[in-house]
N, C-alpha and C. Protein backbone atom coordinates (compact mmCIF):
# COMPACT_ATOMS: atom_id res chain seq x y z
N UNK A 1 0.84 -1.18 0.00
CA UNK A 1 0.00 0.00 0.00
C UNK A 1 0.89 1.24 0.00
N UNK A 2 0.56 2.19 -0.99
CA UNK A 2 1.03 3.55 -0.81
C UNK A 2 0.84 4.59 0.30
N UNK A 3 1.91 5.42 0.51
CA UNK A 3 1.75 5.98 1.93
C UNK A 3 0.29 7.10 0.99
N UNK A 4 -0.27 7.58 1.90
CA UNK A 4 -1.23 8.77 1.60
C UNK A 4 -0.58 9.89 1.32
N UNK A 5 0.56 10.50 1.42
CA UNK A 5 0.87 11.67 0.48
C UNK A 5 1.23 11.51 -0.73
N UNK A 6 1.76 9.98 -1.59
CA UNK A 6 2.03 9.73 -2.60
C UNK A 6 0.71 9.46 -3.43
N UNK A 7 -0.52 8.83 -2.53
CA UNK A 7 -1.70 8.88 -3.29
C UNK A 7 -2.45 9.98 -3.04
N UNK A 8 -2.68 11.20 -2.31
CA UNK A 8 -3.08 12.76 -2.69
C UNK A 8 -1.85 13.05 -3.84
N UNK A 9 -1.01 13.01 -3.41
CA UNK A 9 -0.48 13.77 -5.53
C UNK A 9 -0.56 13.37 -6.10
N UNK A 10 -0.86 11.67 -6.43
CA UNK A 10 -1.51 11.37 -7.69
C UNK A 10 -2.56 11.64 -7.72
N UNK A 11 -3.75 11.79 -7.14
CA UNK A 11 -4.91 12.82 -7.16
C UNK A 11 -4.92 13.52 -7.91
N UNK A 12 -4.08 14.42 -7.08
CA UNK A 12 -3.88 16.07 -7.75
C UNK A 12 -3.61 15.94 -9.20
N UNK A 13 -2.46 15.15 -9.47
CA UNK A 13 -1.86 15.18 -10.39
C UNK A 13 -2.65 14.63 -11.81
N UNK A 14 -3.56 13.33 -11.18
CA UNK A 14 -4.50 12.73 -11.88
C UNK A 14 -6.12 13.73 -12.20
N UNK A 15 -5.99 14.67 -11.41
CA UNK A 15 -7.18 15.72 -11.88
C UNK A 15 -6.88 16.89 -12.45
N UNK A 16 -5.79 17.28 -13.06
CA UNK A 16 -5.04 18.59 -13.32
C UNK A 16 -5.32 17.79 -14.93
N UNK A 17 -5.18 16.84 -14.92
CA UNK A 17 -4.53 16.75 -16.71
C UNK A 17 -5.91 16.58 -17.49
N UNK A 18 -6.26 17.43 -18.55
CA UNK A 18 -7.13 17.79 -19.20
C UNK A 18 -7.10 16.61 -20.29
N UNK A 19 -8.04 15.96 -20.29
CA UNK A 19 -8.37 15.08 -21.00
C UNK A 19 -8.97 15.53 -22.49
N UNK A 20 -9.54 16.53 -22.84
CA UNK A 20 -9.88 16.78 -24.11
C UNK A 20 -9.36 18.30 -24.45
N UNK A 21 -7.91 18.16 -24.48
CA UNK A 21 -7.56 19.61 -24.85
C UNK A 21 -8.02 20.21 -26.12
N UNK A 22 -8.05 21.41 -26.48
CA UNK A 22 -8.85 21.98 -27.42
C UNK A 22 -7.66 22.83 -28.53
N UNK A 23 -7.72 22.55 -29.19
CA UNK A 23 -5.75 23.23 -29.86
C UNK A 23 -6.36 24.68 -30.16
N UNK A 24 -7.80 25.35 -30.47
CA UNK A 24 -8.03 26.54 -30.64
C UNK A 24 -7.68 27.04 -29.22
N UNK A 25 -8.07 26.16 -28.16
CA UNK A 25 -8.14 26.78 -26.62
C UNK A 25 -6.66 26.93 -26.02
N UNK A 26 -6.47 25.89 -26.41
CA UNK A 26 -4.28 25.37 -25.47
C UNK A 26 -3.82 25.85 -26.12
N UNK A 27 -4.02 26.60 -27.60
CA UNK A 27 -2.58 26.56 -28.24
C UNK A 27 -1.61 27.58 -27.53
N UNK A 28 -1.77 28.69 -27.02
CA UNK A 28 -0.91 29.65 -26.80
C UNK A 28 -2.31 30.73 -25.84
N UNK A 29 -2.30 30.19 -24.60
CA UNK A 29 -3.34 31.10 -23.77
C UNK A 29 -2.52 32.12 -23.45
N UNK A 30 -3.46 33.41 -23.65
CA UNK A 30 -2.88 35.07 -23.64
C UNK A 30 -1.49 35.27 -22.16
N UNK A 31 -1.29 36.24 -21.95
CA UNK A 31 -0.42 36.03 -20.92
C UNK A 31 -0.42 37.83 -20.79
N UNK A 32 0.32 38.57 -19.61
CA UNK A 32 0.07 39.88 -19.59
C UNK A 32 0.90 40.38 -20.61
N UNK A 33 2.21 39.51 -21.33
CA UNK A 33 2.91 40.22 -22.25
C UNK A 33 2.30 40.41 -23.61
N UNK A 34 1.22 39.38 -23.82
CA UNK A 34 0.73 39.89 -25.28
C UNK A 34 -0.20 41.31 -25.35
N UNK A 35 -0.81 41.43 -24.11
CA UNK A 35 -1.75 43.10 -24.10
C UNK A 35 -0.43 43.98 -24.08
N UNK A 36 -0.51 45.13 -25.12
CA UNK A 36 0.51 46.36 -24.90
C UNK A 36 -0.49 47.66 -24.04
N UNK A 37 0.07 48.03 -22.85
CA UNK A 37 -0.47 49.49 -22.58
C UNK A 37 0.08 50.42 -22.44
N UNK A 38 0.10 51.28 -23.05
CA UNK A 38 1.55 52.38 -23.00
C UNK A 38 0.93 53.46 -21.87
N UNK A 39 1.86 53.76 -21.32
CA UNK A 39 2.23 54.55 -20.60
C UNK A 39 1.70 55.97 -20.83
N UNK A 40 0.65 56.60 -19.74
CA UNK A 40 -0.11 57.97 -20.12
C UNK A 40 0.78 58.89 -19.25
N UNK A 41 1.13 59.96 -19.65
CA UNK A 41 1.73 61.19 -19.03
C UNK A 41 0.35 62.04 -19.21
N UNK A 42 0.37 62.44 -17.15
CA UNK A 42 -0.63 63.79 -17.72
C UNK A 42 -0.01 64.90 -17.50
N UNK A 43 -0.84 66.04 -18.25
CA UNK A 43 -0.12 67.65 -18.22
C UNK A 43 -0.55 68.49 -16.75
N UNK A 44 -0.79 67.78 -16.10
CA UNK A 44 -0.84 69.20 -15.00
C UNK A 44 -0.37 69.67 -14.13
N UNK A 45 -0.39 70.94 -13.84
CA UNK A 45 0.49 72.44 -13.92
C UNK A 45 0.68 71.96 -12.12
N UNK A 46 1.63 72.06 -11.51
CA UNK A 46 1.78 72.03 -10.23
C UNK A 46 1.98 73.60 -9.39
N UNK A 47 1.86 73.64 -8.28
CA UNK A 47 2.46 74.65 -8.04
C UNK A 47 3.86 74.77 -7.43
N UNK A 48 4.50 75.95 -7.62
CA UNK A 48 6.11 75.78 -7.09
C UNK A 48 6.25 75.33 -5.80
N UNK A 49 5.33 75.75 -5.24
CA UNK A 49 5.19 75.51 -3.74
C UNK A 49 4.71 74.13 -3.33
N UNK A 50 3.95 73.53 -3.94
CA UNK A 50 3.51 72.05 -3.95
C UNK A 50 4.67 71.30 -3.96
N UNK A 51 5.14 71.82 -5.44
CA UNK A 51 6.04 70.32 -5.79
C UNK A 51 7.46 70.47 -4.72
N UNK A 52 7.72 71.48 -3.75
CA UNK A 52 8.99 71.13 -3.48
C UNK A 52 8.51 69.99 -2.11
N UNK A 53 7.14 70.18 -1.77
CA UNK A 53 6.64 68.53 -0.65
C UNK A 53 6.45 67.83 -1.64
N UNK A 54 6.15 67.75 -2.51
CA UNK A 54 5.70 66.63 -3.35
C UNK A 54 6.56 65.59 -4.39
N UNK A 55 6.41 64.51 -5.00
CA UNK A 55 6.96 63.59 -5.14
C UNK A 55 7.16 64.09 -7.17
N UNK A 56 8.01 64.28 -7.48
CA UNK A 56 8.29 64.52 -8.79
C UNK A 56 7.01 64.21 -10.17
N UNK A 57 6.79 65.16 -10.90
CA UNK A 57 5.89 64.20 -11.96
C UNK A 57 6.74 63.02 -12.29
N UNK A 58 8.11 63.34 -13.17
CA UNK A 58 8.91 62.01 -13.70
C UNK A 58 8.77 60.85 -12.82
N UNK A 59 8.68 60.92 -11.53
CA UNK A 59 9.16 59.51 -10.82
C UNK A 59 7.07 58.81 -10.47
N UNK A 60 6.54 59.71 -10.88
CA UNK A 60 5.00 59.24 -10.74
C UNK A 60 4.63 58.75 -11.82
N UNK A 61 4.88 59.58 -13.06
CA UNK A 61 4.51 59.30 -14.20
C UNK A 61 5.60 59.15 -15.20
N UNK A 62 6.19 57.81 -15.24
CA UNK A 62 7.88 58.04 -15.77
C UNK A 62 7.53 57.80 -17.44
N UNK A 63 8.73 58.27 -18.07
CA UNK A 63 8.64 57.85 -19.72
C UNK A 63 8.42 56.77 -20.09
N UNK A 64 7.35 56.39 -21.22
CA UNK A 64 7.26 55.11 -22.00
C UNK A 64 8.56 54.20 -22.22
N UNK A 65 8.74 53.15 -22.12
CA UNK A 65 9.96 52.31 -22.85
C UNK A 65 9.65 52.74 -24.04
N UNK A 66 11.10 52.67 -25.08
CA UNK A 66 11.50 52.87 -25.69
C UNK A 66 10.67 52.33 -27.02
N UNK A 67 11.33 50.94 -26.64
CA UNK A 67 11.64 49.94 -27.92
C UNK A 67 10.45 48.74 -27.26
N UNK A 68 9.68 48.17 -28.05
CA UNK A 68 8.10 47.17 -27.66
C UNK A 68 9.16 45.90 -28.11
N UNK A 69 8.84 45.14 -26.98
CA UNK A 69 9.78 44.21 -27.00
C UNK A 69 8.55 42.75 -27.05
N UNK A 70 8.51 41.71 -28.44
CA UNK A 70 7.30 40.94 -28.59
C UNK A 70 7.20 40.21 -27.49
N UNK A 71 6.10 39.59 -27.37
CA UNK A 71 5.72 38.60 -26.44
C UNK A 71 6.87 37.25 -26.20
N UNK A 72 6.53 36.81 -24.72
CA UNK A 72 7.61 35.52 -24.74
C UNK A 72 6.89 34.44 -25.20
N UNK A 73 7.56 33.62 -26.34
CA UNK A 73 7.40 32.44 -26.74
C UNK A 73 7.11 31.32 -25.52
N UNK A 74 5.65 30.17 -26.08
CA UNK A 74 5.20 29.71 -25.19
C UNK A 74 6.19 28.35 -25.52
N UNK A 75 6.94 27.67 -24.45
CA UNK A 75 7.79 26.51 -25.22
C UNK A 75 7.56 25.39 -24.55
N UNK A 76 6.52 25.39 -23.56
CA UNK A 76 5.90 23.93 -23.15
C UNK A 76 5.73 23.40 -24.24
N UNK A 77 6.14 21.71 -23.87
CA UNK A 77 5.47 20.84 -24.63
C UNK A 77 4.22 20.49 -25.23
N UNK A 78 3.14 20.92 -23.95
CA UNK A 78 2.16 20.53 -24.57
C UNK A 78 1.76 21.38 -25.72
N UNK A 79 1.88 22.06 -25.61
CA UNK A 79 1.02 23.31 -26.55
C UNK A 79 2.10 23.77 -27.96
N UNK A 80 3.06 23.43 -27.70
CA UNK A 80 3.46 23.45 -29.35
C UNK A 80 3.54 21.86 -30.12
N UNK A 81 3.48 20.76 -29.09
CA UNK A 81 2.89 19.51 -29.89
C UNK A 81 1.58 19.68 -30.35
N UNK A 82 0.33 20.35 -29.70
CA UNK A 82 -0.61 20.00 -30.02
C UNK A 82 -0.98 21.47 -31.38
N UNK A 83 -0.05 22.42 -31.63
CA UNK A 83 0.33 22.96 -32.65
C UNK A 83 0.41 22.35 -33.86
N UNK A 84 1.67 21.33 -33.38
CA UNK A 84 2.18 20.32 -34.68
C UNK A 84 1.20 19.77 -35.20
N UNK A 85 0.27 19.08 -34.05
CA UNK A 85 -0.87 17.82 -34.50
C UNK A 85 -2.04 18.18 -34.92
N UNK A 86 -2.02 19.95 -35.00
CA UNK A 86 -3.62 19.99 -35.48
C UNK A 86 -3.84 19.72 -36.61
N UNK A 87 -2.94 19.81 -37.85
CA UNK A 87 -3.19 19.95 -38.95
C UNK A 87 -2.65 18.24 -39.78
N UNK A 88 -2.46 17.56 -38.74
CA UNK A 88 -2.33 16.65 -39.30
C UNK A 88 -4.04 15.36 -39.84
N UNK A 89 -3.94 15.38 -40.51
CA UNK A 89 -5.09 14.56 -41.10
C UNK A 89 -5.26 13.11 -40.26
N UNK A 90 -4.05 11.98 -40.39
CA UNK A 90 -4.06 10.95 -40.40
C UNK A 90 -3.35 10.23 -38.93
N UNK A 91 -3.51 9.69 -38.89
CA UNK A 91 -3.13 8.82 -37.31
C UNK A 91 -1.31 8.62 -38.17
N UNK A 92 -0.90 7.95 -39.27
CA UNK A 92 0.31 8.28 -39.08
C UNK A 92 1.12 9.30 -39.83
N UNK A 93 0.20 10.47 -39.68
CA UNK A 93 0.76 11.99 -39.84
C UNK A 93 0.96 12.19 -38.14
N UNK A 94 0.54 11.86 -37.07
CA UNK A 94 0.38 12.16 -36.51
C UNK A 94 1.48 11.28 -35.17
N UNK A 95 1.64 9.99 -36.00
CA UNK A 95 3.20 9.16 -36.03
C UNK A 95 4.35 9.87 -36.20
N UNK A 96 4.54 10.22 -37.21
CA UNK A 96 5.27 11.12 -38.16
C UNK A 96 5.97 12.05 -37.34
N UNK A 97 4.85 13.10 -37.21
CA UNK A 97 5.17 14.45 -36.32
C UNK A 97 5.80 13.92 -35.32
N UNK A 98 4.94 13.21 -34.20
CA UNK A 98 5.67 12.74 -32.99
C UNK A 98 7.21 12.20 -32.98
N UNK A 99 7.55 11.01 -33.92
CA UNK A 99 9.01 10.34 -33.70
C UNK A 99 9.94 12.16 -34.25
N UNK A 100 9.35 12.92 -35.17
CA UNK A 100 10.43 13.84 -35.58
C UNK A 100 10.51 14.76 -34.38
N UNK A 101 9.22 14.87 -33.63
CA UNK A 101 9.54 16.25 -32.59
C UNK A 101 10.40 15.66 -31.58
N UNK A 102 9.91 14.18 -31.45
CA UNK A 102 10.22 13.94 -29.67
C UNK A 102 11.74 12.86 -29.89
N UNK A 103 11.88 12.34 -31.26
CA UNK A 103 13.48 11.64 -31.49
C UNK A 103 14.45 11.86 -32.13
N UNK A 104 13.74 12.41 -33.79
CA UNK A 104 14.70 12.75 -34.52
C UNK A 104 15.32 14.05 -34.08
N UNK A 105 14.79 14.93 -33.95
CA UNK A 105 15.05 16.63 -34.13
C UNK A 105 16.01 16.57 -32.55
N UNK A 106 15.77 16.12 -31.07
CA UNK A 106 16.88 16.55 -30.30
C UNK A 106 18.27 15.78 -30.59
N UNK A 107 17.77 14.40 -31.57
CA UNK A 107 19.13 13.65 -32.10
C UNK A 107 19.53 14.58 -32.58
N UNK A 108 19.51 14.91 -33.66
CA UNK A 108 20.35 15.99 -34.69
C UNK A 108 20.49 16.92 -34.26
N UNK A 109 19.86 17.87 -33.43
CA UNK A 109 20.87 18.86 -32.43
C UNK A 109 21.62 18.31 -31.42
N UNK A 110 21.74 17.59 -30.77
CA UNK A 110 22.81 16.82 -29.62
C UNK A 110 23.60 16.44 -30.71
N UNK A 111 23.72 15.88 -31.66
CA UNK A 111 24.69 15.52 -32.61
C UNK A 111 25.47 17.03 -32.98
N UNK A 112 24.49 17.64 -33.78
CA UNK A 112 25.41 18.77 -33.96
C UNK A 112 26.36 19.71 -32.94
N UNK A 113 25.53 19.69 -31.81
CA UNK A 113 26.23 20.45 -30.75
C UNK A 113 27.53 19.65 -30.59
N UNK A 114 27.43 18.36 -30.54
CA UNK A 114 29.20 17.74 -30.00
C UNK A 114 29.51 17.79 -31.19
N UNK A 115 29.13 18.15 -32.43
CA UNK A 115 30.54 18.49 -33.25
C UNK A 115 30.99 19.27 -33.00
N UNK A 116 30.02 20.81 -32.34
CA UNK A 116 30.61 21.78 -32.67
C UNK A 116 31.28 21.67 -31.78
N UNK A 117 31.26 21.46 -30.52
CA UNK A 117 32.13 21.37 -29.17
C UNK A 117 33.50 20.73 -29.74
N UNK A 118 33.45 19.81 -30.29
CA UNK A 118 34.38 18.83 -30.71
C UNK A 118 35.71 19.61 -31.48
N UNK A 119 34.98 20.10 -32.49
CA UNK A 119 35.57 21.01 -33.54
C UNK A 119 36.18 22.18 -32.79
N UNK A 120 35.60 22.73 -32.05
CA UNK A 120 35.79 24.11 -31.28
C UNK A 120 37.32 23.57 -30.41
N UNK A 121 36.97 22.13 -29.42
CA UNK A 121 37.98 22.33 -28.94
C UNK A 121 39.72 21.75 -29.41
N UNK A 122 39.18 21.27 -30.36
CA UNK A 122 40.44 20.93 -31.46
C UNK A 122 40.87 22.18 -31.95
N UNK A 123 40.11 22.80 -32.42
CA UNK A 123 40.70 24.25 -32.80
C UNK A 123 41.38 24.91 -31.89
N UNK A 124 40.67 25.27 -30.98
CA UNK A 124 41.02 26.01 -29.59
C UNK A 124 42.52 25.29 -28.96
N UNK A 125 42.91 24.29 -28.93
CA UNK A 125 43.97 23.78 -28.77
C UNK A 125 45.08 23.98 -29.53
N UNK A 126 44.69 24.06 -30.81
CA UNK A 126 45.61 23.87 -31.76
C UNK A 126 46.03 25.78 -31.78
N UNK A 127 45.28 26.24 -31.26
CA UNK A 127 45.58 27.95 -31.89
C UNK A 127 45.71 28.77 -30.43
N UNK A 128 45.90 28.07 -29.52
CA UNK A 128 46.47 28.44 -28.31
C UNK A 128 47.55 28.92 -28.17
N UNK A 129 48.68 28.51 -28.60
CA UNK A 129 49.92 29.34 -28.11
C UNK A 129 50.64 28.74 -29.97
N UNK A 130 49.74 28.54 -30.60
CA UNK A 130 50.39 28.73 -31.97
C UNK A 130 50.06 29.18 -32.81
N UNK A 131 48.89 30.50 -32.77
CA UNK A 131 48.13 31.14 -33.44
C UNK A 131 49.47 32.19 -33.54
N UNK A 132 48.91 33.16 -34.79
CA UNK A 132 49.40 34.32 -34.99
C UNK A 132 48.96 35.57 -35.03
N UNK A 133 47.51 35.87 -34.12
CA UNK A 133 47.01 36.65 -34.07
C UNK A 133 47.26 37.49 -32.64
N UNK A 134 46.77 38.71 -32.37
CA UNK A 134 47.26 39.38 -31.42
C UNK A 134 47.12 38.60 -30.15
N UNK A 135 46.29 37.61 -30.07
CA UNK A 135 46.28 36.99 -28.82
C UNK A 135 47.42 36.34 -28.25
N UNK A 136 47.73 34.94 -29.21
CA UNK A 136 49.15 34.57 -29.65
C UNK A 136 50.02 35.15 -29.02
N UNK A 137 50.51 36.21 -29.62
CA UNK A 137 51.60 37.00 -29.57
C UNK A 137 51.40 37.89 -28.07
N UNK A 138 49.95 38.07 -27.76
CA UNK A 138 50.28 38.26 -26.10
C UNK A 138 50.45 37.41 -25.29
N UNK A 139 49.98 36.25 -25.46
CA UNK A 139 50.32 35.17 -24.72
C UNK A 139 51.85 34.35 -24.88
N UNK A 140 52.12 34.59 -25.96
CA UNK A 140 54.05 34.09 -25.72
C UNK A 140 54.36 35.50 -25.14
N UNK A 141 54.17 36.53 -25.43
CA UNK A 141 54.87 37.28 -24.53
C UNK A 141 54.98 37.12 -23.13
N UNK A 142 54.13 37.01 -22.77
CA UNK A 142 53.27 36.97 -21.18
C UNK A 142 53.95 35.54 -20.46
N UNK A 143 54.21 34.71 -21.35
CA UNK A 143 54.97 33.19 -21.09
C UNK A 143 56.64 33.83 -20.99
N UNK A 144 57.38 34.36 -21.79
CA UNK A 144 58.43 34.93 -21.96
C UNK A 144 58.95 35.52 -20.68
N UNK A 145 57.58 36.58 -20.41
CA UNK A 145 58.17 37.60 -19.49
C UNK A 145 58.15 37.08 -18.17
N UNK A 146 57.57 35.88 -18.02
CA UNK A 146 57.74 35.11 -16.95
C UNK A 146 58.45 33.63 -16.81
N UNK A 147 59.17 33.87 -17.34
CA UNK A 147 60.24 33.08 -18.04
C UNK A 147 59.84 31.37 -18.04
N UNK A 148 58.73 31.38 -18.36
CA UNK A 148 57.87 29.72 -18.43
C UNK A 148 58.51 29.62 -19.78
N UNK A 149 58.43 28.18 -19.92
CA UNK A 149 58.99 27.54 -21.13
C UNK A 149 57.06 26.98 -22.11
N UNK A 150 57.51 27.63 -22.99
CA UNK A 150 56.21 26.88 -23.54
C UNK A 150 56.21 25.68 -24.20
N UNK A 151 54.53 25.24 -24.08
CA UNK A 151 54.59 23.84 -24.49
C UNK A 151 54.83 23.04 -25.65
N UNK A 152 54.56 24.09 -26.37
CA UNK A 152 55.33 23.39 -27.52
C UNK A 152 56.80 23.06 -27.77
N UNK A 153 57.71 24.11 -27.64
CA UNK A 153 58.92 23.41 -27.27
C UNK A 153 59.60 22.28 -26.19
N UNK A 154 58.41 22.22 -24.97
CA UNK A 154 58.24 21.28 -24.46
C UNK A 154 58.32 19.37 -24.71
N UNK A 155 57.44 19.64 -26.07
CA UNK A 155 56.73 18.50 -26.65
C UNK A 155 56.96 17.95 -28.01
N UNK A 156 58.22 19.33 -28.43
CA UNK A 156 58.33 18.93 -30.09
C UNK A 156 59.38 18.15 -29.96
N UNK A 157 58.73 17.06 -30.83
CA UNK A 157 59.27 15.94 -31.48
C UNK A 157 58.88 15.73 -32.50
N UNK A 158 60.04 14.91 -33.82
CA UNK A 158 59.21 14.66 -34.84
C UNK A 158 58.48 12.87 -34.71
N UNK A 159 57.56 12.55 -35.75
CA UNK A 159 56.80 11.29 -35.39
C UNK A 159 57.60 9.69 -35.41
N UNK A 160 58.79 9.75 -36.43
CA UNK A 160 60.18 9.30 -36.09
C UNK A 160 60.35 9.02 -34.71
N UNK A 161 61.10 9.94 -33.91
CA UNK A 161 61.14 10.12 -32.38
C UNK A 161 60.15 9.95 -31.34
N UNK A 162 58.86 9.92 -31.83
CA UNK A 162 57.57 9.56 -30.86
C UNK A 162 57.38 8.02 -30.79
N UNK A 163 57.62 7.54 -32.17
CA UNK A 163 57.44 5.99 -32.42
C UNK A 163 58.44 5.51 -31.63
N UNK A 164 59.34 5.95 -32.21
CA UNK A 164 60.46 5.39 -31.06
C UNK A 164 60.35 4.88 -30.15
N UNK A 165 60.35 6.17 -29.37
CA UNK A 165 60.49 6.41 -27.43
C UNK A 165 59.16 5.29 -27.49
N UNK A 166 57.98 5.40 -28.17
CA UNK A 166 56.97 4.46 -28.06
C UNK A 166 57.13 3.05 -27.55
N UNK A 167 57.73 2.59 -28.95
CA UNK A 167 58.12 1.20 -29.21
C UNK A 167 58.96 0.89 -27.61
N UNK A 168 60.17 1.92 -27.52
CA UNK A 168 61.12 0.97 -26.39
C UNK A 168 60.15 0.73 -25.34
N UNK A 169 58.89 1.86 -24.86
CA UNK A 169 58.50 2.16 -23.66
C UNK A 169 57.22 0.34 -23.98
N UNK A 170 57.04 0.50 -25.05
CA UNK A 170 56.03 -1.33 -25.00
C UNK A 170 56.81 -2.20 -24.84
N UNK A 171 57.89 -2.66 -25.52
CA UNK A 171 59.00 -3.61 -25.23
C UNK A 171 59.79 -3.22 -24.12
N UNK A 172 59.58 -2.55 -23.06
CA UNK A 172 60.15 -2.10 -21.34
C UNK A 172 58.71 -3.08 -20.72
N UNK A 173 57.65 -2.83 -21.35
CA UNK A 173 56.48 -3.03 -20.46
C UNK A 173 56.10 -4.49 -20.57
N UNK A 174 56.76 -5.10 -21.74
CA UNK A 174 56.53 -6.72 -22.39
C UNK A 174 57.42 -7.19 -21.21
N UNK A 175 58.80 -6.75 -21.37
CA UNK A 175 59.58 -7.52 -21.05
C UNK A 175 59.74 -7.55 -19.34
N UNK A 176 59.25 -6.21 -18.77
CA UNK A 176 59.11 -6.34 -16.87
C UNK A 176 57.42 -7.36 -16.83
N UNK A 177 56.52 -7.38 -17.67
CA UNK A 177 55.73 -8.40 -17.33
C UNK A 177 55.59 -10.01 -17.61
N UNK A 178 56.06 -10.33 -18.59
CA UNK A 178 56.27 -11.32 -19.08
C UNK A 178 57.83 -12.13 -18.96
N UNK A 179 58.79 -11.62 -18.37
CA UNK A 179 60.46 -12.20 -18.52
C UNK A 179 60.49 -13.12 -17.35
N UNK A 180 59.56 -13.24 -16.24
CA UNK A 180 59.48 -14.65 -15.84
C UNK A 180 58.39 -15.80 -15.84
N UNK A 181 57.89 -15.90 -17.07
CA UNK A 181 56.97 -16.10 -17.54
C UNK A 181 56.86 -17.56 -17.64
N UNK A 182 58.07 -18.05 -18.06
CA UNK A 182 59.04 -19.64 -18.24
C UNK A 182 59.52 -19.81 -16.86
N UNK A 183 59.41 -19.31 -15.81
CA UNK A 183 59.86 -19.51 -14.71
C UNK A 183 59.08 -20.41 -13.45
N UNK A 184 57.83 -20.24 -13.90
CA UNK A 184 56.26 -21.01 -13.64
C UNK A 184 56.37 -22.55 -12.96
């Protein structure tokens, strides 16, 4: 048996969800940002003597914003799926829509995003302290003037010399694991 606060929120939870949503009704219910009301300035005359007790017109009645900035996009699920599905005719138009909103479409952005990450940080590596742009050139300075050795001279080798040192360092690692091997 379920404790009783787990079965009151399924309650709740089980009476909140609208069983025959209406796509003219859900699609996008108004919100205070879609009404515009601009801002009224009135003209009247104060006296000198008033306004030095009194509270400024500007700070009572301040200037309109500028620039009308549109409404915020509604980006719940429900209501831009049931966007997608109004106009679909057929049960698998309505297949269709679903596998592209809810599988294909975040595949292919999660895909694209780790390329770009991918790409970005291959680049970003590679043009770190071997670029030739003003950055570059402040950053070896800045390495210089603090007399750090940079990493690339650190690390240059040609692929000759990498194989190498490679090879001895596997045949070091064959031969401390395996050289009493016959000894058994």
């Amino acid at each position: 048996m379920a404790s009783p606060a787990i079965e009151m929120a399924e309650t709740i939870q089980t009476a909140s969800i609208n069983r025959a949503p209406s796509p003219h009704h859900d699609l996008n219910p108004s919100t205070a940002a879609s009404v515009k009301q601009p801002v009224t300035v009135s003209s009247r005359a104060s006296s000198p003597a008033a306004s030095s007790r009194s509270i400024p017109l500007s700070a009572v009645h301040p200037t309109p914003r500028r620039t009308a900035y549109p409404p915020l996009p509604d980006l719940r699920f429900e209501q831009s799926y049931l966007a997608s599905i109004s106009q679909a005719e057929t049960r698998g138009r309505v297949v269709w829509i679903t596998v592209r909103d809810q599988m294909l479409l975040p595949l292919i952005q999660g895909t694209m995003w780790t390329l770009v990450l991918l790409g970005w940080r291959s680049w970003n590596k590679g043009a770190e302290l071997g670029g030739r742009s003003i950055g570059g050139r402040i950053r070896k300075w800045w390495w210089g003037v603090n007399n750090w050795q940079l990493p690339e001279e650190q690390t240059r080798r040609t692929k000759a010399e990498f194989a190498q040192q490679y090879a001895s360092e596997v045949a070091d690692y064959y031969t401390d694991q395996f050289s009493s091997a016959g000894q058994d």
